[in-house]
PDB file of N, CA and C in Angstrom:
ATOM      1  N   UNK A   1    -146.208  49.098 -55.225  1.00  0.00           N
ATOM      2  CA  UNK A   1    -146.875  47.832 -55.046  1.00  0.00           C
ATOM      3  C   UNK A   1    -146.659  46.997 -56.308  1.00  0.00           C
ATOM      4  N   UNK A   2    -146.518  45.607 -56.267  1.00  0.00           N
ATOM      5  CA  UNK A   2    -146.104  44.669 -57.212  1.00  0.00           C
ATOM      6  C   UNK A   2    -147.193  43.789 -57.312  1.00  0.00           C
ATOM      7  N   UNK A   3    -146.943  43.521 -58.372  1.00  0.00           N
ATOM      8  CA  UNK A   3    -148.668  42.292 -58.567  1.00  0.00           C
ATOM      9  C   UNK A   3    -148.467  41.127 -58.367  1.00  0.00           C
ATOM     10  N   UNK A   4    -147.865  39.995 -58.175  1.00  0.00           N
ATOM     11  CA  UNK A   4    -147.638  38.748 -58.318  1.00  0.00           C
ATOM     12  C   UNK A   4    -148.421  37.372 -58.879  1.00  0.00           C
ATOM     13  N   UNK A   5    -148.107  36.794 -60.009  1.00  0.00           N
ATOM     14  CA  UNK A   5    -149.115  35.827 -60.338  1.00  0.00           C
ATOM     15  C   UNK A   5    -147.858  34.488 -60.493  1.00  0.00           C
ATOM     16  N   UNK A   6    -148.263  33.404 -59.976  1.00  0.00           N
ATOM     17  CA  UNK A   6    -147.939  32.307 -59.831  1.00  0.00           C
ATOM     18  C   UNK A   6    -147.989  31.012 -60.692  1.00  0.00           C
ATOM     19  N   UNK A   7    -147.100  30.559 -61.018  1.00  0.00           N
ATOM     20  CA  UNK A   7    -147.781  29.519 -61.557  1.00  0.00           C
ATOM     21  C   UNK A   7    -147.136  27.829 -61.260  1.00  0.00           C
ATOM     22  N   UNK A   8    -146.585  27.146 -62.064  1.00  0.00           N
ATOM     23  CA  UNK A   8    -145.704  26.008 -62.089  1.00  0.00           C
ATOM     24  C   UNK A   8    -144.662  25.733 -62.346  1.00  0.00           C
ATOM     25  N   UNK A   9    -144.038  27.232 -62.749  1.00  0.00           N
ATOM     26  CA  UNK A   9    -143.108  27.374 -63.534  1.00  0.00           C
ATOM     27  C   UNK A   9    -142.168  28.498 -62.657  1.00  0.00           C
ATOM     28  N   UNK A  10    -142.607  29.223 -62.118  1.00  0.00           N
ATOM     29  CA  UNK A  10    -142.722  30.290 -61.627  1.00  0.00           C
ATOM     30  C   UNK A  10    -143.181  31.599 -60.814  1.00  0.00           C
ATOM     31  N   UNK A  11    -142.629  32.543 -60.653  1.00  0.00           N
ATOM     32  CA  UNK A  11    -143.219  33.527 -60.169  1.00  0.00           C
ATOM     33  C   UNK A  11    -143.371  35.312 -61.181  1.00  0.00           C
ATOM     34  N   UNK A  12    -144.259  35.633 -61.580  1.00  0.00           N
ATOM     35  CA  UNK A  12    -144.096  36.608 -62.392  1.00  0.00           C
ATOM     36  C   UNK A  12    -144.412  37.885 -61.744  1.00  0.00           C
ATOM     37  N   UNK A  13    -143.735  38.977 -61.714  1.00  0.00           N
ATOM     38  CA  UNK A  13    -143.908  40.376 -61.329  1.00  0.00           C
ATOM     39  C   UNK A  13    -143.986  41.164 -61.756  1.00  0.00           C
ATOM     40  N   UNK A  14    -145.486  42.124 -61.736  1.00  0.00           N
ATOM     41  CA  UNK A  14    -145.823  43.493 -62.453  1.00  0.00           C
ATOM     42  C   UNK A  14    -146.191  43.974 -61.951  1.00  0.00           C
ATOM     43  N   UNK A  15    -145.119  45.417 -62.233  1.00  0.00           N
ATOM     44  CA  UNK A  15    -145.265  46.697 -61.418  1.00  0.00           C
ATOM     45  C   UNK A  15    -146.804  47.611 -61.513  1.00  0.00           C
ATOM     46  N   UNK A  16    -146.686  48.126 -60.667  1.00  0.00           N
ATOM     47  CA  UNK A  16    -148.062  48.821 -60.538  1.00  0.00           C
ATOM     48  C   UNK A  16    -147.782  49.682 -61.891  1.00  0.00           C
ATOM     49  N   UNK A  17    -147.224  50.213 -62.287  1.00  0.00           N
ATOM     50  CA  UNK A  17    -147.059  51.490 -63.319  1.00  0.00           C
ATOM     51  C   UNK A  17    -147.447  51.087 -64.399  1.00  0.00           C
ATOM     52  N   UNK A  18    -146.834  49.576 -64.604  1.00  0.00           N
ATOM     53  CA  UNK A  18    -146.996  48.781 -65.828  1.00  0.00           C
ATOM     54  C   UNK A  18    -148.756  48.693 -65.856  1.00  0.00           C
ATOM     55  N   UNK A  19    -149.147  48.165 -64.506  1.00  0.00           N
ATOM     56  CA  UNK A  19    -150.816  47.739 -64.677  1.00  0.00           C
ATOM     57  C   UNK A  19    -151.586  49.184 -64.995  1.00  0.00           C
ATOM     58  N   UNK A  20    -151.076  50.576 -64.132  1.00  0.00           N
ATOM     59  CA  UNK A  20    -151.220  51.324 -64.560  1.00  0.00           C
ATOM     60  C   UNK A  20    -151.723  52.230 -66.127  1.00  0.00           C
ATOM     61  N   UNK A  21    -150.463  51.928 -66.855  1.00  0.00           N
ATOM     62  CA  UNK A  21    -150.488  52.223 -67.721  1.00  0.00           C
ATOM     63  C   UNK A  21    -151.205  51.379 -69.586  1.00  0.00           C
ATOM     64  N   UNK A  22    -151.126  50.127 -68.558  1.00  0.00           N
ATOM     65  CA  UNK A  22    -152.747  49.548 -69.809  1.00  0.00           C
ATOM     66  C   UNK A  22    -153.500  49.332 -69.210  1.00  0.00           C
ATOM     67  N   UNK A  23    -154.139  49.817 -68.195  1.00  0.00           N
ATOM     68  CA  UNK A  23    -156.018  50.566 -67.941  1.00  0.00           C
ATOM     69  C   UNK A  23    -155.550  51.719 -68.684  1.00  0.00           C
ATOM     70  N   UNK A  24    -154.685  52.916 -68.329  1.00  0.00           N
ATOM     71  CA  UNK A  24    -154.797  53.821 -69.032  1.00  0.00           C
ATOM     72  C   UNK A  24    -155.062  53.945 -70.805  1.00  0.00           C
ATOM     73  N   UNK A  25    -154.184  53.243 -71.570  1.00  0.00           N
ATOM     74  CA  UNK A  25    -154.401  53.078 -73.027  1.00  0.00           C
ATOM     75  C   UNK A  25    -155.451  51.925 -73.299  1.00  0.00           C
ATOM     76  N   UNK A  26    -155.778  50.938 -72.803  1.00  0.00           N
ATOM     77  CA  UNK A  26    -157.202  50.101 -73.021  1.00  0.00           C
ATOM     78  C   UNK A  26    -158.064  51.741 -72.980  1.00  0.00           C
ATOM     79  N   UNK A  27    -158.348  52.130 -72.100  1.00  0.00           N
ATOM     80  CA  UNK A  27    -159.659  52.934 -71.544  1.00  0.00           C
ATOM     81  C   UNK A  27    -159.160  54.395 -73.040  1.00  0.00           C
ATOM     82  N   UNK A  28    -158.197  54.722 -73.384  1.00  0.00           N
ATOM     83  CA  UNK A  28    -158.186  55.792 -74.171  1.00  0.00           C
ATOM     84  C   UNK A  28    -158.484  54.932 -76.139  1.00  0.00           C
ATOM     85  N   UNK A  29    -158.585  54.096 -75.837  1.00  0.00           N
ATOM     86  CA  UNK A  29    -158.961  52.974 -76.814  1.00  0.00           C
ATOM     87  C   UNK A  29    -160.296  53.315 -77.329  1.00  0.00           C
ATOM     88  N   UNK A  30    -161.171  53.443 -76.549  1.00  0.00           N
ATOM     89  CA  UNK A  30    -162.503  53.471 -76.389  1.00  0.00           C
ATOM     90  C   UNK A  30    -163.394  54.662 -77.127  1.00  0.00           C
ATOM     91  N   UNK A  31    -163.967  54.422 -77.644  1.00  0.00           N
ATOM     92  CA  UNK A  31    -165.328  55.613 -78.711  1.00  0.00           C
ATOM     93  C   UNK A  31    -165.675  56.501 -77.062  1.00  0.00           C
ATOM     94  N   UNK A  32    -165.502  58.174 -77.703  1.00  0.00           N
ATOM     95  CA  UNK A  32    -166.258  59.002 -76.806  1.00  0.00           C
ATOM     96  C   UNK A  32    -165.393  59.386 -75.214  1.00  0.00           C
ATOM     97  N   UNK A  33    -163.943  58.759 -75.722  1.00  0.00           N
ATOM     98  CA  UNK A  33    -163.225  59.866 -74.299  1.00  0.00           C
ATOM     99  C   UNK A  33    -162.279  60.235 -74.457  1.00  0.00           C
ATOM    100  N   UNK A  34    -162.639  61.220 -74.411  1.00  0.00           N
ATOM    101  CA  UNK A  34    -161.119  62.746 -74.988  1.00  0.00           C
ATOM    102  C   UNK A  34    -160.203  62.372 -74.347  1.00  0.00           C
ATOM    103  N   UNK A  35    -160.196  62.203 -72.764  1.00  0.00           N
ATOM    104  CA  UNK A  35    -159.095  62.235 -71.764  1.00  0.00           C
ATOM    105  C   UNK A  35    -158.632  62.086 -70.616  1.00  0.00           C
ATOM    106  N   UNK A  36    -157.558  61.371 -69.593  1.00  0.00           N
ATOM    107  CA  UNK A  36    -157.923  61.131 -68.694  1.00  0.00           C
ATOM    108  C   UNK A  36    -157.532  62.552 -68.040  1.00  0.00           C
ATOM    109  N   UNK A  37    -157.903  62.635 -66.918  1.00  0.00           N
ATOM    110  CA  UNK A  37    -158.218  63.429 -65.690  1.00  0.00           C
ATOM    111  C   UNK A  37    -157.543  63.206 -64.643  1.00  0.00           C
ATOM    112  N   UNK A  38    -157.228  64.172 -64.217  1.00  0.00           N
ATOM    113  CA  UNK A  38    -156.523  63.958 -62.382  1.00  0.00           C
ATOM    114  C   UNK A  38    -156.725  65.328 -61.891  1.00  0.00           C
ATOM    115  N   UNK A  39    -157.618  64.812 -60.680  1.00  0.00           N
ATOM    116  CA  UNK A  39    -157.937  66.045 -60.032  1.00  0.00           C
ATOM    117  C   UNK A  39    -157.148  66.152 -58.687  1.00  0.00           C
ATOM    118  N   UNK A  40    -157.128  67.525 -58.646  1.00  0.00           N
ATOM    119  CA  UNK A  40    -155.996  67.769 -57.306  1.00  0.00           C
ATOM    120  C   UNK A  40    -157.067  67.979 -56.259  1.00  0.00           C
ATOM    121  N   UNK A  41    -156.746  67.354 -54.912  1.00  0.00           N
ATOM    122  CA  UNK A  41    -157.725  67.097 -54.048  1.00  0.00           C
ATOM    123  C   UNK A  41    -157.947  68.197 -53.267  1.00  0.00           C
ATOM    124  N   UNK A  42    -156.957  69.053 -53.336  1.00  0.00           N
ATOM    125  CA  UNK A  42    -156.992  70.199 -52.218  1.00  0.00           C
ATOM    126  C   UNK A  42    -157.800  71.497 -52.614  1.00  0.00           C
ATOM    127  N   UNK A  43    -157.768  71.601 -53.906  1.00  0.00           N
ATOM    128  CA  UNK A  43    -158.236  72.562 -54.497  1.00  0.00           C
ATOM    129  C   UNK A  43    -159.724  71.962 -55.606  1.00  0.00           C
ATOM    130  N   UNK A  44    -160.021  71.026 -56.079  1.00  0.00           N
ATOM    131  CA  UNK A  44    -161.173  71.023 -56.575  1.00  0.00           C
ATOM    132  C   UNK A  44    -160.553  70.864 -58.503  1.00  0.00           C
ATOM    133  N   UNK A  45    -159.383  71.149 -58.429  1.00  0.00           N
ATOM    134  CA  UNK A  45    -159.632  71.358 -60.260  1.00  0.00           C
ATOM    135  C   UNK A  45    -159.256  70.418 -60.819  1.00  0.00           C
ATOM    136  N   UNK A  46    -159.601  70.290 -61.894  1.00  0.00           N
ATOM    137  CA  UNK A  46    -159.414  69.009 -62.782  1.00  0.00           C
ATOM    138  C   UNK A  46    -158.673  69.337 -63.694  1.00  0.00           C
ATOM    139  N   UNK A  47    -157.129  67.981 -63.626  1.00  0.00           N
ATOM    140  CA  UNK A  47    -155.767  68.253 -64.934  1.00  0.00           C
ATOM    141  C   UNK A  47    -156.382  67.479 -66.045  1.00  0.00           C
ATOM    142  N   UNK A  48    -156.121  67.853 -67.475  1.00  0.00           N
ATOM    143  CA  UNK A  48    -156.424  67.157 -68.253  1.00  0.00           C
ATOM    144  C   UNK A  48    -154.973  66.023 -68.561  1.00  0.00           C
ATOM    145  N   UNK A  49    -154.830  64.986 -68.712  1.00  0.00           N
ATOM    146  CA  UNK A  49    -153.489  64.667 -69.261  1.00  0.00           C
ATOM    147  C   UNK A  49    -153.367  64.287 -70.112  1.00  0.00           C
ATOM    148  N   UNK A  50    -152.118  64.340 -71.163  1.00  0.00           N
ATOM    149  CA  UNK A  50    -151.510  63.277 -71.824  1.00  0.00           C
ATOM    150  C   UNK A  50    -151.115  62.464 -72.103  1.00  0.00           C
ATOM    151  N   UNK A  51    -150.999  61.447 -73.059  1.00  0.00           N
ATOM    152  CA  UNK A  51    -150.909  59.902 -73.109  1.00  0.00           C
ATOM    153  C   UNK A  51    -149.237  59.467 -72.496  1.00  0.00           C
ATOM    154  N   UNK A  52    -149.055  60.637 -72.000  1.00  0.00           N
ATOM    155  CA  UNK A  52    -147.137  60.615 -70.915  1.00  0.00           C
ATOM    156  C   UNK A  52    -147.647  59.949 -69.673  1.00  0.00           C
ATOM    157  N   UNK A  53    -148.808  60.880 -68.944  1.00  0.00           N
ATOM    158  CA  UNK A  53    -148.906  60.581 -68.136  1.00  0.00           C
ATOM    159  C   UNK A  53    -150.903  60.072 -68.056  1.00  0.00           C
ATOM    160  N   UNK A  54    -150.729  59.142 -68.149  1.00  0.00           N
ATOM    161  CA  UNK A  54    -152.213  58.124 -68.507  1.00  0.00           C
ATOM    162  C   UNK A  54    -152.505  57.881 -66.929  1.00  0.00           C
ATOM    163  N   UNK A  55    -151.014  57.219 -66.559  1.00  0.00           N
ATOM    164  CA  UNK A  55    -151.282  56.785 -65.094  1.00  0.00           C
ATOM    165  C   UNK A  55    -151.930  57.415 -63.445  1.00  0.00           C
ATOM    166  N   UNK A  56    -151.769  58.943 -63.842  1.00  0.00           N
ATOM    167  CA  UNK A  56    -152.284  59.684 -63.345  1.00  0.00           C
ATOM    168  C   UNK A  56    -153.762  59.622 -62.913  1.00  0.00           C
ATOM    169  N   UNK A  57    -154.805  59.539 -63.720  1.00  0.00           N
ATOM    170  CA  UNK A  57    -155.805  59.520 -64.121  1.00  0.00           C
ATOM    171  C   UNK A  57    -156.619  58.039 -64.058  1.00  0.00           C
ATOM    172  N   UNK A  58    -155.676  57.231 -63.408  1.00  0.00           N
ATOM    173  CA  UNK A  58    -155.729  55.563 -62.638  1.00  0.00           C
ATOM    174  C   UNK A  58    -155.429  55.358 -61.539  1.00  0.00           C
ATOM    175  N   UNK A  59    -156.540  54.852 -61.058  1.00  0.00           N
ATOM    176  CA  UNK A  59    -155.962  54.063 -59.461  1.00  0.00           C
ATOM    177  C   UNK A  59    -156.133  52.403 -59.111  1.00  0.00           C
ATOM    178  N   UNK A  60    -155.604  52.108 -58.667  1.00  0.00           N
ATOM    179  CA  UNK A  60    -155.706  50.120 -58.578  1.00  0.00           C
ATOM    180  C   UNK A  60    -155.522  50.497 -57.188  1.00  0.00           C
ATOM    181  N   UNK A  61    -156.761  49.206 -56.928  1.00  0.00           N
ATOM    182  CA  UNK A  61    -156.355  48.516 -55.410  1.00  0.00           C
ATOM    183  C   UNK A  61    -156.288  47.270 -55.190  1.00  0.00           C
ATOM    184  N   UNK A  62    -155.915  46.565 -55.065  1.00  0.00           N
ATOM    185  CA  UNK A  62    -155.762  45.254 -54.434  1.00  0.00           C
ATOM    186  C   UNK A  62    -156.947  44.613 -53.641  1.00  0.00           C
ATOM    187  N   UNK A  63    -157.768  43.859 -53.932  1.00  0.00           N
ATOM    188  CA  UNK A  63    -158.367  42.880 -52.840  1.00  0.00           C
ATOM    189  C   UNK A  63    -158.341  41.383 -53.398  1.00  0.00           C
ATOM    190  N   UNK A  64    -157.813  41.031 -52.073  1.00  0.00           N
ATOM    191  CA  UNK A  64    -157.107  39.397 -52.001  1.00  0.00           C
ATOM    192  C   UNK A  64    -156.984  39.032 -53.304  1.00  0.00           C
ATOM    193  N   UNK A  65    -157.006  38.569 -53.944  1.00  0.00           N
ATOM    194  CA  UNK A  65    -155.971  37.815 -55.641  1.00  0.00           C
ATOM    195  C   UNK A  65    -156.892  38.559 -56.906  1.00  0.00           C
ATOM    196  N   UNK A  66    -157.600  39.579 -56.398  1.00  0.00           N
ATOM    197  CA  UNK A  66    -158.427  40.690 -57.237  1.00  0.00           C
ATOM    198  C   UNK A  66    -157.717  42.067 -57.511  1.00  0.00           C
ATOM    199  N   UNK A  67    -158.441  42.742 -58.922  1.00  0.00           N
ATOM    200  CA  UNK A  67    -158.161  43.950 -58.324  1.00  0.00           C
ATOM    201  C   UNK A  67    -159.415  45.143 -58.507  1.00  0.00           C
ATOM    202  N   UNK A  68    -159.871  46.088 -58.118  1.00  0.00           N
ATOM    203  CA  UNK A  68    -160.129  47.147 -58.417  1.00  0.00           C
ATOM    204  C   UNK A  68    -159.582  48.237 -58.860  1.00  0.00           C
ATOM    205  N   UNK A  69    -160.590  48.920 -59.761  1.00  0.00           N
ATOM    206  CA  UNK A  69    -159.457  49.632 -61.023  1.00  0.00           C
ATOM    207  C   UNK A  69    -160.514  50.995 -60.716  1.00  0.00           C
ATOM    208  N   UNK A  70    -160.052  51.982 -60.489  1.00  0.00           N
ATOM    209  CA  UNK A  70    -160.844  53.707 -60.649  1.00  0.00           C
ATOM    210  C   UNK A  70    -160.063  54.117 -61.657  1.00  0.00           C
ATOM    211  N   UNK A  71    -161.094  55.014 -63.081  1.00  0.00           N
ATOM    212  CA  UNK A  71    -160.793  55.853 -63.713  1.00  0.00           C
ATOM    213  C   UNK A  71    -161.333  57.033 -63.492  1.00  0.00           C
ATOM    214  N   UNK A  72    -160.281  58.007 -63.955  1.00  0.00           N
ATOM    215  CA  UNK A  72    -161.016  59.726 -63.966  1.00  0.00           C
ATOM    216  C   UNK A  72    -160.933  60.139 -65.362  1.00  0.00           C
ATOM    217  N   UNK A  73    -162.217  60.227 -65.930  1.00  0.00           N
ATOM    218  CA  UNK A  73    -162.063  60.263 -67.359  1.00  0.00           C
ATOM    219  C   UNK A  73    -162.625  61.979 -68.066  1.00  0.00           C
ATOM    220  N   UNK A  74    -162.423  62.163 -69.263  1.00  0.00           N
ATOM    221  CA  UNK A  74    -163.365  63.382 -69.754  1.00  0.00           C
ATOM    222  C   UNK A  74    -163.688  62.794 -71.083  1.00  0.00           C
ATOM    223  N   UNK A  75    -165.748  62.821 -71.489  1.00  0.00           N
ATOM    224  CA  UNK A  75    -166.078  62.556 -72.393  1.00  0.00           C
ATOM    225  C   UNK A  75    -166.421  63.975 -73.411  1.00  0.00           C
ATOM    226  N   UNK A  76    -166.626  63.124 -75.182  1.00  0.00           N
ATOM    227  CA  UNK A  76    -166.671  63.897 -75.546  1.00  0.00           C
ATOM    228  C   UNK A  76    -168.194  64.533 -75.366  1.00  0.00           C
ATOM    229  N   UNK A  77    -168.488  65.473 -76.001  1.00  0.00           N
ATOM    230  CA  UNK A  77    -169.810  66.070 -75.635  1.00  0.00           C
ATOM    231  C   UNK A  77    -170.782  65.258 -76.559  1.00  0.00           C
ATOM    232  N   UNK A  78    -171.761  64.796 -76.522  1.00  0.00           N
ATOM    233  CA  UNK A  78    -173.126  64.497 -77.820  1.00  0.00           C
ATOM    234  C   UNK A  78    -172.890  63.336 -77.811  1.00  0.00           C
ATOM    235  N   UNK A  79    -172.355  62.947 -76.876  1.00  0.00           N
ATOM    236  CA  UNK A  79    -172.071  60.864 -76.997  1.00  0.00           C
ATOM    237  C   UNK A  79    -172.448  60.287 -75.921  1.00  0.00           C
ATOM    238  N   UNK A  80    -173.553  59.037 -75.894  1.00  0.00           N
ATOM    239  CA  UNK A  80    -173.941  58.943 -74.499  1.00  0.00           C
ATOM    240  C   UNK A  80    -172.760  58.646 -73.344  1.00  0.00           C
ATOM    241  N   UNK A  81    -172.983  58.935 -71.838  1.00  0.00           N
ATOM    242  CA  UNK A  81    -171.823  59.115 -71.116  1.00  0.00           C
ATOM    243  C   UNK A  81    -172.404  57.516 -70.321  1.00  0.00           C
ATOM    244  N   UNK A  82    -173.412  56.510 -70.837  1.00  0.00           N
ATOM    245  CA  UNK A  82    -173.578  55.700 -70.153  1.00  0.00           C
ATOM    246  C   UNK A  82    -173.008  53.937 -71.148  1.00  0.00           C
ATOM    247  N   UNK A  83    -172.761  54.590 -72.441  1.00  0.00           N
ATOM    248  CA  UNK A  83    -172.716  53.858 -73.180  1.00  0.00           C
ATOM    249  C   UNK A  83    -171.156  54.029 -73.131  1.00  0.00           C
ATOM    250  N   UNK A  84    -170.024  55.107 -72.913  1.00  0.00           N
ATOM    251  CA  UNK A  84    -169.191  55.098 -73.190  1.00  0.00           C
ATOM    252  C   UNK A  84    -168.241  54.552 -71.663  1.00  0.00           C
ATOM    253  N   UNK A  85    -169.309  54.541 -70.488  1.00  0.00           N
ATOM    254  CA  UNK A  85    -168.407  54.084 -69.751  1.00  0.00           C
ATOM    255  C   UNK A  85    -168.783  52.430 -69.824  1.00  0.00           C
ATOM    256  N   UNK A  86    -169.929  52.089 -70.393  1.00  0.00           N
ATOM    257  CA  UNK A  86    -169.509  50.517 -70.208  1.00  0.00           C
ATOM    258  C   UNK A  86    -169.107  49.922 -71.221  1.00  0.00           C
ATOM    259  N   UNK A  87    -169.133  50.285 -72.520  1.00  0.00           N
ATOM    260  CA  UNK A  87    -167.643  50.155 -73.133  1.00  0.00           C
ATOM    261  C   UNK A  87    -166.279  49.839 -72.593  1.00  0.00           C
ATOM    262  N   UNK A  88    -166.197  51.157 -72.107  1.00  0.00           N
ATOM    263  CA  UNK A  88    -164.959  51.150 -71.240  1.00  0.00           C
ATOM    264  C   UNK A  88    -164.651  49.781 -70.027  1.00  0.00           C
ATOM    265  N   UNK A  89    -165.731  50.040 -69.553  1.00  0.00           N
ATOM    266  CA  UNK A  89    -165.563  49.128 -68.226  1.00  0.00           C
ATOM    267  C   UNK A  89    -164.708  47.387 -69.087  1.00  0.00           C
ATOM    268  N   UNK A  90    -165.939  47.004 -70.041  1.00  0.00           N
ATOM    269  CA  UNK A  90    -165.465  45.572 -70.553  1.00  0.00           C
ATOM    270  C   UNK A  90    -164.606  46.293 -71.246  1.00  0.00           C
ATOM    271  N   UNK A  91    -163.465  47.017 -72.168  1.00  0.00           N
ATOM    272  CA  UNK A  91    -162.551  46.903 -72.753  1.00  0.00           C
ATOM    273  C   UNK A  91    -161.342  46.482 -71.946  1.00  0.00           C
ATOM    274  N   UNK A  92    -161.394  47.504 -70.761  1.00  0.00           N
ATOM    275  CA  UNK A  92    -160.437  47.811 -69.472  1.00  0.00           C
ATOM    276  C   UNK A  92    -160.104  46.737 -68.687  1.00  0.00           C
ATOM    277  N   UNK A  93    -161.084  45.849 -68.408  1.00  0.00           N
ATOM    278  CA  UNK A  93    -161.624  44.406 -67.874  1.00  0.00           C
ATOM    279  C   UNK A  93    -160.706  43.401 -68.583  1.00  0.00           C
ATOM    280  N   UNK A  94    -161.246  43.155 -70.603  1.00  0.00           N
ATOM    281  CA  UNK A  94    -160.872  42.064 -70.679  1.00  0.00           C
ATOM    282  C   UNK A  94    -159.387  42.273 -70.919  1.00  0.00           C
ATOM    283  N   UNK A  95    -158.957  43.836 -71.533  1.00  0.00           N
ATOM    284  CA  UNK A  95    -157.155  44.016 -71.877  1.00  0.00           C
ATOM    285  C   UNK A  95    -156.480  43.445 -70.166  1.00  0.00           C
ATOM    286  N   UNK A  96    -156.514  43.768 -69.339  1.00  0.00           N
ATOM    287  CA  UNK A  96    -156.051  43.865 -68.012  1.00  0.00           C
ATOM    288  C   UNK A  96    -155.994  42.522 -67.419  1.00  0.00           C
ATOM    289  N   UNK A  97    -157.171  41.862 -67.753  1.00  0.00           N
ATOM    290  CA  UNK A  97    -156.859  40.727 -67.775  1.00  0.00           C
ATOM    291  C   UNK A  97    -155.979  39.517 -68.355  1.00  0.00           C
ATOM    292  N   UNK A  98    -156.248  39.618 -69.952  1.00  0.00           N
ATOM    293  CA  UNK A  98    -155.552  39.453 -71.274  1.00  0.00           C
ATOM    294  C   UNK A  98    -153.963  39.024 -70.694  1.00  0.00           C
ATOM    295  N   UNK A  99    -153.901  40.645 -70.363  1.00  0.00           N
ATOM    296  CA  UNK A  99    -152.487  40.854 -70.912  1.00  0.00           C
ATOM    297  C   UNK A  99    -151.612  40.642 -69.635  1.00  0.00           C
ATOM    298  N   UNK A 100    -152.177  40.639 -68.140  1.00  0.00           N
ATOM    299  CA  UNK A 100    -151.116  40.420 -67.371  1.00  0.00           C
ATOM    300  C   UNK A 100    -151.562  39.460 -66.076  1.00  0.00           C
ATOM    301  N   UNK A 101    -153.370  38.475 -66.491  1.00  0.00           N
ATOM    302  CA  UNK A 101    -153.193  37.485 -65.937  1.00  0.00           C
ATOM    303  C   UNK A 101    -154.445  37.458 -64.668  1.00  0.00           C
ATOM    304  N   UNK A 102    -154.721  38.790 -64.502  1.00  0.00           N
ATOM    305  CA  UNK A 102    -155.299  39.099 -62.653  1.00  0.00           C
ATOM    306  C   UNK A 102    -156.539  39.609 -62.944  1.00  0.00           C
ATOM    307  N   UNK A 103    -156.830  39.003 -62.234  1.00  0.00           N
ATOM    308  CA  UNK A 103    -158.895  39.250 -62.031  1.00  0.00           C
ATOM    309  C   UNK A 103    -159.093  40.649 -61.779  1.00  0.00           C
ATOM    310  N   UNK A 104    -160.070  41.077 -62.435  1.00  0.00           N
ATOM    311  CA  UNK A 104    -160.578  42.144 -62.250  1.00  0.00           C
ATOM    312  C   UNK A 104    -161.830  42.371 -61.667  1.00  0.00           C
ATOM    313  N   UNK A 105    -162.567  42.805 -60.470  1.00  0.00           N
ATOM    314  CA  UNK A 105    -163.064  42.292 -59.694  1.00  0.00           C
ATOM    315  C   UNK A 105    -164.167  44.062 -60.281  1.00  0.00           C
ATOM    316  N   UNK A 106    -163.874  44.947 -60.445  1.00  0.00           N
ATOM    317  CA  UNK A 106    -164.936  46.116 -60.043  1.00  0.00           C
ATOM    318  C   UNK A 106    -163.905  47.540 -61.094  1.00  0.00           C
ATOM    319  N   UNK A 107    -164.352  47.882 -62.242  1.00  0.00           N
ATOM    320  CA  UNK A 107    -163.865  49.037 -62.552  1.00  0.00           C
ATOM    321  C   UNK A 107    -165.181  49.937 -62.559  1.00  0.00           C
ATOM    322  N   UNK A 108    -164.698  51.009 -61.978  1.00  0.00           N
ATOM    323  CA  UNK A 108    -165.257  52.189 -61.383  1.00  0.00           C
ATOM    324  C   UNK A 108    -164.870  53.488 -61.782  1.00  0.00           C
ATOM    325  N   UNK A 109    -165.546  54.449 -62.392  1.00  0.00           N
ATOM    326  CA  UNK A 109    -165.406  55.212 -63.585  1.00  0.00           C
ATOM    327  C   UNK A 109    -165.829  56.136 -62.870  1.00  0.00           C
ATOM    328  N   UNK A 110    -165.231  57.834 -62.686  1.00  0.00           N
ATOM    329  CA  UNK A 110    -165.757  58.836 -62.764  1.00  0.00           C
ATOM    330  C   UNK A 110    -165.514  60.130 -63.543  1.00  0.00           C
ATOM    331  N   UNK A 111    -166.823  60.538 -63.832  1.00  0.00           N
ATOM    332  CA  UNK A 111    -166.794  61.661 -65.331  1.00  0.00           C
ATOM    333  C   UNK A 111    -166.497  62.881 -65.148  1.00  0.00           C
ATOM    334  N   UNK A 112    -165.179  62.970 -64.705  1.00  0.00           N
ATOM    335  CA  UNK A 112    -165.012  64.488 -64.360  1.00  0.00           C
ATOM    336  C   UNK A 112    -165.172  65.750 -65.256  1.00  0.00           C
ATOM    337  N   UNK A 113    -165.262  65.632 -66.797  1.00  0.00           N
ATOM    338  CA  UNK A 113    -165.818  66.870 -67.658  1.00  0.00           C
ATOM    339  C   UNK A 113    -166.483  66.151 -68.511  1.00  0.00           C
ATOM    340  N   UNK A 114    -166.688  67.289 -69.636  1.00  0.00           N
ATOM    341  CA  UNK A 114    -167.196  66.699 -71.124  1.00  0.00           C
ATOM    342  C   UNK A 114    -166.843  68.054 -72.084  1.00  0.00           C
ATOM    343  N   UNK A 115    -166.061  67.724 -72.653  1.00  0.00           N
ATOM    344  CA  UNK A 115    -165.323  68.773 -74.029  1.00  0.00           C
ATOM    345  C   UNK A 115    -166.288  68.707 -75.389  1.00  0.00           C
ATOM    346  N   UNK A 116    -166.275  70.127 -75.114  1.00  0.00           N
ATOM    347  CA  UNK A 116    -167.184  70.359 -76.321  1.00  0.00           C
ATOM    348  C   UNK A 116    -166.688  70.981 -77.731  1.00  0.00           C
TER     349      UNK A 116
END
């Protein structure tokens, strides 16, 4: 899926991987999260990943000239887990916006561990 933003000049195109991958480093930016997460659906377990694969651990959806953004994150332990996702939420928000133009309509965070 491709993003498209418009203007007077033009037409500009960014790949999902690209949008992908700055939610992923905005959100690893952030005080209090070790890491993103990708859980395999069939079985229940949770991958930890590396900053290779960030995108993993992101999902975007599209609604009409919006987007929605899901993270799967792991915090660290002894840090509030309510303070560190709305951090997150406005960092994720204003980089994503910033940097490639498109409304961000709803980021949606879930805490799949906490490393101790």
């Amino acid at each position: 899926m491709e993003f498209k933003i418009k203007n007077d000049i033009g037409t500009i195109y960014i790949s999902e991987e690209v949008m992908l991958k700055v939610v992923g480093y905005a959100a690893l930016e952030c005080y209090g999260i070790v890491a993103m997460s990708s859980k395999r659906a069939k079985d229940g377990i949770v991958e930890w990943l590396g900053r290779e694969n960030l995108s993993k651990g992101v999902q975007i959806h599209a609604v009409d000239d919006m987007i929605d953004v899901d993270l799967y994150i792991i915090v660290e332990y002894g840090i509030s887990v309510t303070a560190v996702c709305a951090a997150i939420k406005e960092v994720v928000k204003y980089k994503l916006e910033s940097m490639t133009g498109i409304q961000v309509r709803n980021v949606n965070i879930t805490v799949e561990g906490i490393r101790i």
